[in-house]
PDB file of N, CA and C in Angstrom:
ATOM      1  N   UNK A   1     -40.865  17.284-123.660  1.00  0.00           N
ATOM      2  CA  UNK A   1     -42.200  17.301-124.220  1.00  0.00           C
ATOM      3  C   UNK A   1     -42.080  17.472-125.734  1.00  0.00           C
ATOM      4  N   UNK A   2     -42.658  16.645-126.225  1.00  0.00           N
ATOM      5  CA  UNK A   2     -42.947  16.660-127.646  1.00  0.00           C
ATOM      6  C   UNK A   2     -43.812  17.540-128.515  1.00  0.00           C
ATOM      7  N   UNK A   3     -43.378  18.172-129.529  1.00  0.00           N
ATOM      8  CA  UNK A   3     -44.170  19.020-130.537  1.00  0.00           C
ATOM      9  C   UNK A   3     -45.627  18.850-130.830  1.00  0.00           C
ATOM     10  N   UNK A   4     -46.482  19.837-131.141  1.00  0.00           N
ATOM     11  CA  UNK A   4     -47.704  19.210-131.795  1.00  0.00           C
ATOM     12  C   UNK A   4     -47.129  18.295-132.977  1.00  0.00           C
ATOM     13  N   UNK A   5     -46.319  18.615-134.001  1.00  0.00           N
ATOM     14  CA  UNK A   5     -46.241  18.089-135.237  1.00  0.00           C
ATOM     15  C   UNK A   5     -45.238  17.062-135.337  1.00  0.00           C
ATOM     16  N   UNK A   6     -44.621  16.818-133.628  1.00  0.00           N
ATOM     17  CA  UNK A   6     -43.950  15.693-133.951  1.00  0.00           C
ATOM     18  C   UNK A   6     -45.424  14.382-133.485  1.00  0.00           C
ATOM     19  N   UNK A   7     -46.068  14.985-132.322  1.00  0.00           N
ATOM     20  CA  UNK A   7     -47.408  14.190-132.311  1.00  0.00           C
ATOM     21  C   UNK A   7     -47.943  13.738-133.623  1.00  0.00           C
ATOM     22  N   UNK A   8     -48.147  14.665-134.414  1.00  0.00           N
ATOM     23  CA  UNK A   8     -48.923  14.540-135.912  1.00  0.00           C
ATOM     24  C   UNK A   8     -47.749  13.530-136.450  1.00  0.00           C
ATOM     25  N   UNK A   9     -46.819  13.892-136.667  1.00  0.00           N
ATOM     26  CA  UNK A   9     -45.734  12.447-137.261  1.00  0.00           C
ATOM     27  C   UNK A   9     -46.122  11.154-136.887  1.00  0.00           C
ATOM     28  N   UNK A  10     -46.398  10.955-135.423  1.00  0.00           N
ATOM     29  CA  UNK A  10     -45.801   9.904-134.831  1.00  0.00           C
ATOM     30  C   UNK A  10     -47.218   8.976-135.302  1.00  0.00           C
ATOM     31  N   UNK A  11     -48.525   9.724-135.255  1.00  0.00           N
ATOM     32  CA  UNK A  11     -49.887   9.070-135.585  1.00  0.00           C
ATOM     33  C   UNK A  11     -49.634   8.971-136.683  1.00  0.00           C
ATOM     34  N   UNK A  12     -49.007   9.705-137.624  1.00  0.00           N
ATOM     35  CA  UNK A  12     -49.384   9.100-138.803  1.00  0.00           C
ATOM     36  C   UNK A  12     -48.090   7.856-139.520  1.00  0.00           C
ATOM     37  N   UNK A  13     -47.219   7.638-138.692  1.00  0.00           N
ATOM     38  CA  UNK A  13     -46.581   6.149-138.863  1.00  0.00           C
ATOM     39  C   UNK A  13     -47.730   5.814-138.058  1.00  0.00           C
ATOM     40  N   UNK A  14     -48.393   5.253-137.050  1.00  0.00           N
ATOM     41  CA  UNK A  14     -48.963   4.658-136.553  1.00  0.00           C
ATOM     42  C   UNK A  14     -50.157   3.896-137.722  1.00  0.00           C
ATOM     43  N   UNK A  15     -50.884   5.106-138.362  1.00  0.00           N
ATOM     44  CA  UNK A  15     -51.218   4.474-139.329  1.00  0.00           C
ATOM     45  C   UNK A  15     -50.735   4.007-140.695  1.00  0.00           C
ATOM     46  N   UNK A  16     -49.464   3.809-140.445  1.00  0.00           N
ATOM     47  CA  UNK A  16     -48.988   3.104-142.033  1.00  0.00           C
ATOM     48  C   UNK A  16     -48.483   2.036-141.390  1.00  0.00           C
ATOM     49  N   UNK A  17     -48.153   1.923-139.804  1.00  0.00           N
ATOM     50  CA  UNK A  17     -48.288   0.611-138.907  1.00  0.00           C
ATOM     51  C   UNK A  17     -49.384  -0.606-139.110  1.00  0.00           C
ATOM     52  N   UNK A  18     -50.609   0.268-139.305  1.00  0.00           N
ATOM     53  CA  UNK A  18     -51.739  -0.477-139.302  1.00  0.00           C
ATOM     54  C   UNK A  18     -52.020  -0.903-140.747  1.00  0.00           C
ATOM     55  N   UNK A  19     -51.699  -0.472-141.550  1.00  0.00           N
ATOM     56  CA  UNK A  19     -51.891  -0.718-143.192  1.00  0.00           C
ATOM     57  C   UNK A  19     -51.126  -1.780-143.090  1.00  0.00           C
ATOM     58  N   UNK A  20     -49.771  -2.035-142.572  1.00  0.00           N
ATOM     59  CA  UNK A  20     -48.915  -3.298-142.748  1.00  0.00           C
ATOM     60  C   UNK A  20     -49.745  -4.438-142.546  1.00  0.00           C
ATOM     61  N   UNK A  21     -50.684  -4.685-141.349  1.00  0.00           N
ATOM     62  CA  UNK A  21     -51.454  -5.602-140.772  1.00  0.00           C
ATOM     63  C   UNK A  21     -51.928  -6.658-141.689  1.00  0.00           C
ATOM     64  N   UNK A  22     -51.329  -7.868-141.544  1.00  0.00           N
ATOM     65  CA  UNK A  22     -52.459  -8.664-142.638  1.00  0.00           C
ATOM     66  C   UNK A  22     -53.897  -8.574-142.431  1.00  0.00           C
ATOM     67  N   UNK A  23     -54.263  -8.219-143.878  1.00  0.00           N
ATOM     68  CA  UNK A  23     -56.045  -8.234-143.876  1.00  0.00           C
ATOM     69  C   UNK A  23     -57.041  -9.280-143.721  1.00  0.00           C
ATOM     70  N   UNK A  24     -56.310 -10.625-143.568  1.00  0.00           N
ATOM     71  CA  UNK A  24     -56.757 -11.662-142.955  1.00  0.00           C
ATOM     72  C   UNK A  24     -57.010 -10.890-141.325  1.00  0.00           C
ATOM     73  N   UNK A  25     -55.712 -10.724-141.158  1.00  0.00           N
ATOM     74  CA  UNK A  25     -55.664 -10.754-139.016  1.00  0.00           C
ATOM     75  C   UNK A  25     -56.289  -9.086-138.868  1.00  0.00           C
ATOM     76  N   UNK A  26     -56.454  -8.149-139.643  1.00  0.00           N
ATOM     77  CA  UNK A  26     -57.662  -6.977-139.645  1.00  0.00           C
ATOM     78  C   UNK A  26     -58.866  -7.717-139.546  1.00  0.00           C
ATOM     79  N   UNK A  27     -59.269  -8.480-140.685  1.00  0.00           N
ATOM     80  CA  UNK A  27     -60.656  -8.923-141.010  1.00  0.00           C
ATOM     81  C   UNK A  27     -61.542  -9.725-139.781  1.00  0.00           C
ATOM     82  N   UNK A  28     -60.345 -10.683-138.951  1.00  0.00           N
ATOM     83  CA  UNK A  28     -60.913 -11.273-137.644  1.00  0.00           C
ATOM     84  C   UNK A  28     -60.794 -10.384-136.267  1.00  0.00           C
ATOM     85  N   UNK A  29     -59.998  -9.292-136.366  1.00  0.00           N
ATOM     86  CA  UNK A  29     -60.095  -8.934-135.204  1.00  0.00           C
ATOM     87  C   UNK A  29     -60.586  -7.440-135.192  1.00  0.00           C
ATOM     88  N   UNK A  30     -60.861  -6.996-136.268  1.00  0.00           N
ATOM     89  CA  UNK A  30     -61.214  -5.142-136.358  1.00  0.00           C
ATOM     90  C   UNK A  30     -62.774  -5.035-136.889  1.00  0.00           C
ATOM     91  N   UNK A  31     -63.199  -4.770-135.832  1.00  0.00           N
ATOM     92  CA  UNK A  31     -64.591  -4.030-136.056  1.00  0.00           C
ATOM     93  C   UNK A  31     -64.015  -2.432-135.896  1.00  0.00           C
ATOM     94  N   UNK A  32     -65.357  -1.432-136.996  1.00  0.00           N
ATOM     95  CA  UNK A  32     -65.131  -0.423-136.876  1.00  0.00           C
ATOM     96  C   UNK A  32     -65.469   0.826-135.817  1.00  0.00           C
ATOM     97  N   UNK A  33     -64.335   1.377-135.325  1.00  0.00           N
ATOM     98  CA  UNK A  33     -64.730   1.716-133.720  1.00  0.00           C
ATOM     99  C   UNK A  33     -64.522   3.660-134.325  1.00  0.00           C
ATOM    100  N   UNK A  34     -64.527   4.588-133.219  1.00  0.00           N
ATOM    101  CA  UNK A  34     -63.847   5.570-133.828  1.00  0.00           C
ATOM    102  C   UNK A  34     -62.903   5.759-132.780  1.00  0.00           C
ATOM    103  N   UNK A  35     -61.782   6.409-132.730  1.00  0.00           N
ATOM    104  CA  UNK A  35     -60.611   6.206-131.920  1.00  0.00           C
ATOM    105  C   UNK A  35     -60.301   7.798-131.734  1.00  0.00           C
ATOM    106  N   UNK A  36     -60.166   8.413-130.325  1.00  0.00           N
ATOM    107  CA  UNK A  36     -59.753   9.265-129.958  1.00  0.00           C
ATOM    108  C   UNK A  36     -58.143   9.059-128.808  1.00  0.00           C
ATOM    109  N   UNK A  37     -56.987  10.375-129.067  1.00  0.00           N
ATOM    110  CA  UNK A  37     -55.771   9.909-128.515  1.00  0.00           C
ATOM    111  C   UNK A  37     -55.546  11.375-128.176  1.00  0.00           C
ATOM    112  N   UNK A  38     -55.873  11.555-126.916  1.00  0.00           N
ATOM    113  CA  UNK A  38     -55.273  12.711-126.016  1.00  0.00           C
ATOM    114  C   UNK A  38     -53.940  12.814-125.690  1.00  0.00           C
ATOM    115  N   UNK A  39     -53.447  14.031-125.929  1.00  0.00           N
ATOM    116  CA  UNK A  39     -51.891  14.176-125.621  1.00  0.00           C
ATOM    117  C   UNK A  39     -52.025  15.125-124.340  1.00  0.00           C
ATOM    118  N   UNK A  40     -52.019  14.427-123.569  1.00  0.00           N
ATOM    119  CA  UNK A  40     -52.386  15.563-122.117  1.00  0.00           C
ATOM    120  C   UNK A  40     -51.279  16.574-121.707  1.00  0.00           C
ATOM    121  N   UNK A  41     -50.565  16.156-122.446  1.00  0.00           N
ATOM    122  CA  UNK A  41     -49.105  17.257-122.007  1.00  0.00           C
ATOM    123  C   UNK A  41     -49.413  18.582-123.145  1.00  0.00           C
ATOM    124  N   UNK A  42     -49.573  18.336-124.224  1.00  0.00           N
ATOM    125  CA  UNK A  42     -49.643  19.053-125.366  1.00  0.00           C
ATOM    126  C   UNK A  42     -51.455  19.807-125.088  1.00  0.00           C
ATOM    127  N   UNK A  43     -52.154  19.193-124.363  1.00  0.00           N
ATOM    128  CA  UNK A  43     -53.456  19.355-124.559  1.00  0.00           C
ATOM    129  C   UNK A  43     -54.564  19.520-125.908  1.00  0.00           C
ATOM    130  N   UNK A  44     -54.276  18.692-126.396  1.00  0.00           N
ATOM    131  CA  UNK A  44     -54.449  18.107-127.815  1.00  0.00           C
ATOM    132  C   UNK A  44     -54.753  17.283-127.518  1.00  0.00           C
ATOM    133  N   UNK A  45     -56.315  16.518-129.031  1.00  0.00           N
ATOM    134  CA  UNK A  45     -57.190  15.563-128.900  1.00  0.00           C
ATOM    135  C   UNK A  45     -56.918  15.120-130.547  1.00  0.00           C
ATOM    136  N   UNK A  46     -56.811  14.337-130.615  1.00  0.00           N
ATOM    137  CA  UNK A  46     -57.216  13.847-132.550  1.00  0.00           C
ATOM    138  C   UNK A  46     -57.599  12.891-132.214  1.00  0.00           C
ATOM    139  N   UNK A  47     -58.712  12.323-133.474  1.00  0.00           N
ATOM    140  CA  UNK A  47     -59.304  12.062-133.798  1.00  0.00           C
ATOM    141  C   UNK A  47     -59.422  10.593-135.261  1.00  0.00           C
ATOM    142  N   UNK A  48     -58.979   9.455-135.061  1.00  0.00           N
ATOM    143  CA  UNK A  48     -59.368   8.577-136.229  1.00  0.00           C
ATOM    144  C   UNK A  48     -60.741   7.790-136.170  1.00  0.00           C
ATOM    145  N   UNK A  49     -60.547   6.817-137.219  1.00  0.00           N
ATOM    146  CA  UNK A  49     -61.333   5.627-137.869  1.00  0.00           C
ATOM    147  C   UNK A  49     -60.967   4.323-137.884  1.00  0.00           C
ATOM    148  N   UNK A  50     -61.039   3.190-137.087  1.00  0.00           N
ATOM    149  CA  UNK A  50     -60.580   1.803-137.219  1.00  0.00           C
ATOM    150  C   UNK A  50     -61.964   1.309-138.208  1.00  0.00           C
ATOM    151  N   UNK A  51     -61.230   0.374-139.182  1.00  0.00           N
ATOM    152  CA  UNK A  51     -62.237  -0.291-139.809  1.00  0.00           C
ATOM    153  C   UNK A  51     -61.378  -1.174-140.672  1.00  0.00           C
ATOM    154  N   UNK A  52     -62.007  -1.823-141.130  1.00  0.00           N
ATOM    155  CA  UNK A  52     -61.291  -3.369-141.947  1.00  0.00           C
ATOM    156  C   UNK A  52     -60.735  -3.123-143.077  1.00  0.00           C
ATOM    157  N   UNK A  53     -60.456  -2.232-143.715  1.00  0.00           N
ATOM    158  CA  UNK A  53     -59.302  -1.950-144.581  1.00  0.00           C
ATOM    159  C   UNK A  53     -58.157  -0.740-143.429  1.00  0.00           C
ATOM    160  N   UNK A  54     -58.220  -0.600-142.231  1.00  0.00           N
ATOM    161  CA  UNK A  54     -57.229  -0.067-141.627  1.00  0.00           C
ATOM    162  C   UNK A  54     -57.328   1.258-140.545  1.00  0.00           C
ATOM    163  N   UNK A  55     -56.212   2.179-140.566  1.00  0.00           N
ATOM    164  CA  UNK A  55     -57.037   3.233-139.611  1.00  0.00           C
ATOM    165  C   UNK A  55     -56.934   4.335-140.229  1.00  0.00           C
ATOM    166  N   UNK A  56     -57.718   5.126-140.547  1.00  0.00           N
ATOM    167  CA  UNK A  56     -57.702   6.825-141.073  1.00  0.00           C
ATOM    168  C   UNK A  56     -56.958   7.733-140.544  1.00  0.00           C
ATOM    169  N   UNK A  57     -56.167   8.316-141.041  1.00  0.00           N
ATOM    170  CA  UNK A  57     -55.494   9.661-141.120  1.00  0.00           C
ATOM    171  C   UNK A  57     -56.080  10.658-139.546  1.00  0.00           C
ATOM    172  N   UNK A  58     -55.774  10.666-138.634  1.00  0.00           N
ATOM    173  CA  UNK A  58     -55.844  11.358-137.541  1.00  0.00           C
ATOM    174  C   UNK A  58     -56.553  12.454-137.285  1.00  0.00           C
ATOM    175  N   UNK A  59     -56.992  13.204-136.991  1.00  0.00           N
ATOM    176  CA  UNK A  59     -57.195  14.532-137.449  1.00  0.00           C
ATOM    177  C   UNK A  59     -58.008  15.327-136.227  1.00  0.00           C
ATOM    178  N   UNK A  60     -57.489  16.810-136.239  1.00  0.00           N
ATOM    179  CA  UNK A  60     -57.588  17.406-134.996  1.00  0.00           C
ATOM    180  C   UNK A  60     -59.417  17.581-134.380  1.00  0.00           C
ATOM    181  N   UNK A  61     -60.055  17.695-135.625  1.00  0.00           N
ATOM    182  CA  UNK A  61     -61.554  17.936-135.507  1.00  0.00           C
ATOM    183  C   UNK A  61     -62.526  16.826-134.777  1.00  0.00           C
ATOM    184  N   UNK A  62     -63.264  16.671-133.863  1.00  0.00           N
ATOM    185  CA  UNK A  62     -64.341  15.484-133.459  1.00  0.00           C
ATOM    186  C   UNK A  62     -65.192  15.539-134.818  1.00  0.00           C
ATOM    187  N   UNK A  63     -65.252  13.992-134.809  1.00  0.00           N
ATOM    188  CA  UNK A  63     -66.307  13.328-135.671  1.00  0.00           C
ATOM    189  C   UNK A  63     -67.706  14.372-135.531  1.00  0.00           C
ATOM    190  N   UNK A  64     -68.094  14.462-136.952  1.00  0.00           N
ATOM    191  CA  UNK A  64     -69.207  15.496-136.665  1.00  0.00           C
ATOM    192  C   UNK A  64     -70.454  14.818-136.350  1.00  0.00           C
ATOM    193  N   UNK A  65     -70.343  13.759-135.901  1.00  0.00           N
ATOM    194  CA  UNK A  65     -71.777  13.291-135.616  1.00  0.00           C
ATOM    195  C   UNK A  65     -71.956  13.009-133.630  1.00  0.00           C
ATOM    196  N   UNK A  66     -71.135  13.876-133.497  1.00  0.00           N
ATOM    197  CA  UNK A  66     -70.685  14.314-131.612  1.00  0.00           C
ATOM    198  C   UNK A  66     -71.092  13.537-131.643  1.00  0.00           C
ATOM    199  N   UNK A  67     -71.169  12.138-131.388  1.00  0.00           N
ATOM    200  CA  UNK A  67     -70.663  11.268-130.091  1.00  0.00           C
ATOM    201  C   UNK A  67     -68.901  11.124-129.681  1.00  0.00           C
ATOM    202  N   UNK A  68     -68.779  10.835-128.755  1.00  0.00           N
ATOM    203  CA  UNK A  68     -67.645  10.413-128.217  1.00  0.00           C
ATOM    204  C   UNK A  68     -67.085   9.409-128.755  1.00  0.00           C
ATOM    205  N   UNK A  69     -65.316   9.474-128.743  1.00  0.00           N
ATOM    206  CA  UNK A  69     -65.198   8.141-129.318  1.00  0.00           C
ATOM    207  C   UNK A  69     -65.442   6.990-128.720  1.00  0.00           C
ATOM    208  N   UNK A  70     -65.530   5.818-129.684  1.00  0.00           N
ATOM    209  CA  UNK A  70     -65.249   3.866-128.759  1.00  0.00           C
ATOM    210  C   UNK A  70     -64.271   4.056-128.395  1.00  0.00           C
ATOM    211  N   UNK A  71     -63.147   4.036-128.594  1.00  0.00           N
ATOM    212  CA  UNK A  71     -61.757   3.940-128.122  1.00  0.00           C
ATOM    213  C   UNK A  71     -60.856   4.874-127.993  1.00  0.00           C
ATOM    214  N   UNK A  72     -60.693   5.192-126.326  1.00  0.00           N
ATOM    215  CA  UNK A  72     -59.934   6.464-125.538  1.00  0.00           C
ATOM    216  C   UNK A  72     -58.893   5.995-125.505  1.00  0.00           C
ATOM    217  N   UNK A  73     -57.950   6.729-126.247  1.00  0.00           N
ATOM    218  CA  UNK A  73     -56.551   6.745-125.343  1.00  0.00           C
ATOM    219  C   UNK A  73     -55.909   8.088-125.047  1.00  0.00           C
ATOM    220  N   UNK A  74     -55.436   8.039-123.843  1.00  0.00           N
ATOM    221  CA  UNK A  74     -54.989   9.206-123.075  1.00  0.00           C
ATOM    222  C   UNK A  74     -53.534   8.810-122.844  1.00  0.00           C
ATOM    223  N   UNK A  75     -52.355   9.977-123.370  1.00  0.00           N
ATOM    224  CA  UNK A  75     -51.055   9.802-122.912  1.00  0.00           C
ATOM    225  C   UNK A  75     -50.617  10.973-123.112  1.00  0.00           C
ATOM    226  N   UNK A  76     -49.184  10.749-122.789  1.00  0.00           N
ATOM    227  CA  UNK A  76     -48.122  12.388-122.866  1.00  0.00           C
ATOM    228  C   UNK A  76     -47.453  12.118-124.613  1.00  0.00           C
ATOM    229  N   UNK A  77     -46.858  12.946-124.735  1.00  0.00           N
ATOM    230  CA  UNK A  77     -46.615  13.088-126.191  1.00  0.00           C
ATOM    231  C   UNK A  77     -44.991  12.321-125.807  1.00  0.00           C
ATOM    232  N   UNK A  78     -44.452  12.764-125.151  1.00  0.00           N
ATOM    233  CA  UNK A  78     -43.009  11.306-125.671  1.00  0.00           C
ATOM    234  C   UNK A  78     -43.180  10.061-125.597  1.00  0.00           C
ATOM    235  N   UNK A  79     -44.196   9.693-124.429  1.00  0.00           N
ATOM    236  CA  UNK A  79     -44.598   8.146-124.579  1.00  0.00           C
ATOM    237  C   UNK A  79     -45.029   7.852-126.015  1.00  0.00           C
ATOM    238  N   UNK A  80     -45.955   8.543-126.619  1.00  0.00           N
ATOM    239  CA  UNK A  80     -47.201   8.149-128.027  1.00  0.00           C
ATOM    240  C   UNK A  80     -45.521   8.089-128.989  1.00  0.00           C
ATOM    241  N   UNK A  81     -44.901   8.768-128.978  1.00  0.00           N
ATOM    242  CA  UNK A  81     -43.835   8.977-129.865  1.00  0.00           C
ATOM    243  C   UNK A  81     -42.766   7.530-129.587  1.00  0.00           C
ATOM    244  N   UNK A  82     -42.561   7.257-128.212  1.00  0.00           N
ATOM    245  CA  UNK A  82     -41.730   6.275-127.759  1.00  0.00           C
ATOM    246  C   UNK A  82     -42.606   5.249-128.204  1.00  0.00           C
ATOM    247  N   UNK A  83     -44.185   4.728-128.339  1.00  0.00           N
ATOM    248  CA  UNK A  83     -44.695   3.883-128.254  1.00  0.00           C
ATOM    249  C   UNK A  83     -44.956   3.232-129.882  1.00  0.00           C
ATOM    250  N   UNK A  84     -45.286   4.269-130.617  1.00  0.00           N
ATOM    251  CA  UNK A  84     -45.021   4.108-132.070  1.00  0.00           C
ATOM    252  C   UNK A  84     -44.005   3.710-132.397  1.00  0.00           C
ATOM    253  N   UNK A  85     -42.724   4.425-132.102  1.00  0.00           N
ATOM    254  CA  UNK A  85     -41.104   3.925-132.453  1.00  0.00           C
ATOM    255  C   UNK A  85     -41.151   2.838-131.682  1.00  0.00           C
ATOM    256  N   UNK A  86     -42.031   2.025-131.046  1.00  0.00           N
ATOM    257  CA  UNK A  86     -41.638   0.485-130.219  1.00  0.00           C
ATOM    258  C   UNK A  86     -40.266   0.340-129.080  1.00  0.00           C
ATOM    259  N   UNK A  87     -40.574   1.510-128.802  1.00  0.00           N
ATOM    260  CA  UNK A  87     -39.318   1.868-127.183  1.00  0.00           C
ATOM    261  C   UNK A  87     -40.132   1.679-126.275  1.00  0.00           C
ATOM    262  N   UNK A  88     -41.501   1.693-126.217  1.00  0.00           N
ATOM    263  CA  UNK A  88     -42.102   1.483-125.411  1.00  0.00           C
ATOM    264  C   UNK A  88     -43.540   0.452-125.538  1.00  0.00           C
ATOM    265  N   UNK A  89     -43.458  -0.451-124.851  1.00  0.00           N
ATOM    266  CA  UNK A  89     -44.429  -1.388-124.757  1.00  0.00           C
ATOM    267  C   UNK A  89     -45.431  -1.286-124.350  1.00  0.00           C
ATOM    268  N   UNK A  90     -46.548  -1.313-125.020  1.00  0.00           N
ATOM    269  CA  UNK A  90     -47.983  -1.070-124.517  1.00  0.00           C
ATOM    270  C   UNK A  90     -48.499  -1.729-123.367  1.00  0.00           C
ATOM    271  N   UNK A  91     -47.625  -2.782-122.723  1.00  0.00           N
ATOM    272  CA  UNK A  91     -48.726  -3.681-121.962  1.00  0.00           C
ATOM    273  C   UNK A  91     -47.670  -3.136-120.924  1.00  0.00           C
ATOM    274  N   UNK A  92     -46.631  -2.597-120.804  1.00  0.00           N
ATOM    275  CA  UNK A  92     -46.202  -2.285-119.423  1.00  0.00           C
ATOM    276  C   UNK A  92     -46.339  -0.716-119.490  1.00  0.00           C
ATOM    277  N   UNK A  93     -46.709   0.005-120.312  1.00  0.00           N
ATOM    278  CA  UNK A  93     -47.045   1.364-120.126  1.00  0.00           C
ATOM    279  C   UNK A  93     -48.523   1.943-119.403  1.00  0.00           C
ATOM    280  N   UNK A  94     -49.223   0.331-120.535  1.00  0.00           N
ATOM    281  CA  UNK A  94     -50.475   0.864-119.297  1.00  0.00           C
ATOM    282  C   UNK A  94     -50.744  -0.049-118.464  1.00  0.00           C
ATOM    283  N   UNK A  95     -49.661  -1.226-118.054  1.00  0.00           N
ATOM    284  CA  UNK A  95     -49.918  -1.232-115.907  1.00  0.00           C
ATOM    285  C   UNK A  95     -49.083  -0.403-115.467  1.00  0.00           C
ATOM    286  N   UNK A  96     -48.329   0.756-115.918  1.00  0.00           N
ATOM    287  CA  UNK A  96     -47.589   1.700-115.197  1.00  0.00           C
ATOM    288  C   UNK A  96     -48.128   2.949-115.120  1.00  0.00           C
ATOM    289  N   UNK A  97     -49.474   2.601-115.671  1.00  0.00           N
ATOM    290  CA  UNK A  97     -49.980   4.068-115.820  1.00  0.00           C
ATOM    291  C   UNK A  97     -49.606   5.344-116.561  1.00  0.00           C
ATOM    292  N   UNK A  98     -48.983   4.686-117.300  1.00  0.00           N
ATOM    293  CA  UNK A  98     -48.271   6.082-118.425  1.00  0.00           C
ATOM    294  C   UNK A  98     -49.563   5.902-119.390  1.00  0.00           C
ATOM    295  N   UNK A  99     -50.170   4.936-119.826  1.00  0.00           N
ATOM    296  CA  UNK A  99     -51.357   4.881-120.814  1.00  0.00           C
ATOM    297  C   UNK A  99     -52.695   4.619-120.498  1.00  0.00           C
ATOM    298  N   UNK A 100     -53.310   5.451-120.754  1.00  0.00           N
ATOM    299  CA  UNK A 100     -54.682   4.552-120.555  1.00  0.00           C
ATOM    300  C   UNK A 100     -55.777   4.550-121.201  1.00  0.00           C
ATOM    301  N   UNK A 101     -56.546   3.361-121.514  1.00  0.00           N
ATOM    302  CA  UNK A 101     -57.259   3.312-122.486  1.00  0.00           C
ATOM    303  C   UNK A 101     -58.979   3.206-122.472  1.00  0.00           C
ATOM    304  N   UNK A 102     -59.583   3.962-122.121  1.00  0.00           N
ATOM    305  CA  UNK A 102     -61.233   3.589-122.200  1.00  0.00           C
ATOM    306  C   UNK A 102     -61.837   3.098-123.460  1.00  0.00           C
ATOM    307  N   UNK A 103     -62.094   1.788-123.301  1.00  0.00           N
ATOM    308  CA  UNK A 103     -63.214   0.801-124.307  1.00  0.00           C
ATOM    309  C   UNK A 103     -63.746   0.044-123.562  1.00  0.00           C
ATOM    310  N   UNK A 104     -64.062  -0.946-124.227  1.00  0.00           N
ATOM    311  CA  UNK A 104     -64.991  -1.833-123.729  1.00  0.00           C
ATOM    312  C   UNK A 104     -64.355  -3.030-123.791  1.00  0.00           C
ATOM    313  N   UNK A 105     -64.100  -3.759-122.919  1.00  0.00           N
ATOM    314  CA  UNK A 105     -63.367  -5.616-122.955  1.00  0.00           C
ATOM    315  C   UNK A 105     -63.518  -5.889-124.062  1.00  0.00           C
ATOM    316  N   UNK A 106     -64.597  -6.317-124.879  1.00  0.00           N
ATOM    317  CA  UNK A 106     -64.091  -6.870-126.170  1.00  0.00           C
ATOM    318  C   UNK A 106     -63.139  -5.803-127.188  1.00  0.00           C
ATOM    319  N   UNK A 107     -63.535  -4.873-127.082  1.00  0.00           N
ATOM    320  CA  UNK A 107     -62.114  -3.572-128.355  1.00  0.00           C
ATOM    321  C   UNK A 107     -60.965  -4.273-127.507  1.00  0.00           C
ATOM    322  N   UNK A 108     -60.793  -4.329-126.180  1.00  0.00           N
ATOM    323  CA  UNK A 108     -59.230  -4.198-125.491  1.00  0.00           C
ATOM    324  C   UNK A 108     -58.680  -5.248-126.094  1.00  0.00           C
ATOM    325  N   UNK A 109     -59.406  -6.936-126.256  1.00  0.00           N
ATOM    326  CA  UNK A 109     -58.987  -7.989-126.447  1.00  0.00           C
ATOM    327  C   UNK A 109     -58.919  -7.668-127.991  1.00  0.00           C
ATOM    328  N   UNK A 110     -59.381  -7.105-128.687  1.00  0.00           N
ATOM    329  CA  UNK A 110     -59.479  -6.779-130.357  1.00  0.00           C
ATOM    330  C   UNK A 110     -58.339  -6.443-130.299  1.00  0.00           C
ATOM    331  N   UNK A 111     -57.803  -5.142-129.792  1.00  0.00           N
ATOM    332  CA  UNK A 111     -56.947  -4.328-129.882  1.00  0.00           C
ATOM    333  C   UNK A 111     -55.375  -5.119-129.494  1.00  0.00           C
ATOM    334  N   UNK A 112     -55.572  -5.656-128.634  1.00  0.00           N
ATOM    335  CA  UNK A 112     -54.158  -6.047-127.932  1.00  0.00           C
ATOM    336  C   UNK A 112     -53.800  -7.229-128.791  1.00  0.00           C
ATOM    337  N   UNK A 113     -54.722  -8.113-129.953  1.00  0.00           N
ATOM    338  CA  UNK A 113     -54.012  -8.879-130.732  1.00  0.00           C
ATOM    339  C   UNK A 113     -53.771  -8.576-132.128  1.00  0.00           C
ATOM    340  N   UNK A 114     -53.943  -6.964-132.368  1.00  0.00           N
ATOM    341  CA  UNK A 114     -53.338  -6.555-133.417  1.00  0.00           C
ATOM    342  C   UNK A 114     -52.054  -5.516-133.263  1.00  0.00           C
ATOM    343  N   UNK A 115     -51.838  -5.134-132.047  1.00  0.00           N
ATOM    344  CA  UNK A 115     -50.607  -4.495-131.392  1.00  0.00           C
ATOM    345  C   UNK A 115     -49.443  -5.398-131.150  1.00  0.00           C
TER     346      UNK A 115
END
């Protein structure tokens, strides 16, 4: 099981992952959602921002305008860590059930062609 602060590492390559993104292939496929990523092992929730210049800095607090996020993801902390470092593949983690993601069909199809 992985650290809180190796969790906090691993999101925040995740977002300098997403800064790489050409802003062409952001601009057609990223509407702005807010993104929540449960570490169910750690029992820890953070908290970003998808939007067309990229994704925001993580952070342990819910958006203060309580709603829930658009985009759930729920995992254990070595997968999120394995999945960032690209040891682990998103599309066989979650038909194996190691990941799973609550949105809505169009975010999933958004999402899966900028991953």
């Amino acid at each position: 099981m992985a650290s809180v602060e190796e969790c906090r590492v691993a999101l925040a390559k995740l977002v300098a992952q997403f800064d790489e993104i050409d802003e062409r292939d952001r601009a057609r496929h990223v509407v702005e959602r807010t993104v929540s990523c449960r570490v169910s092992d750690i029992d820890m929730t953070f908290y970003g921002r998808l939007h067309h210049d990229g994704l925001d800095p993580f952070r342990e607090e819910p958006p203060a305008n309580g709603k829930g996020a658009d985009v759930k993801l729920t995992i254990v902390s070595d997968d999120l860590i394995a999945l960032v470092d690209g040891e682990l593949d998103l599309a066989r983690a979650l038909l194996g059930g190691r990941v799973k993601i609550d949105a809505s069909f169009g975010d999933l199809l958004r999402l899966r062609r900028l991953l």
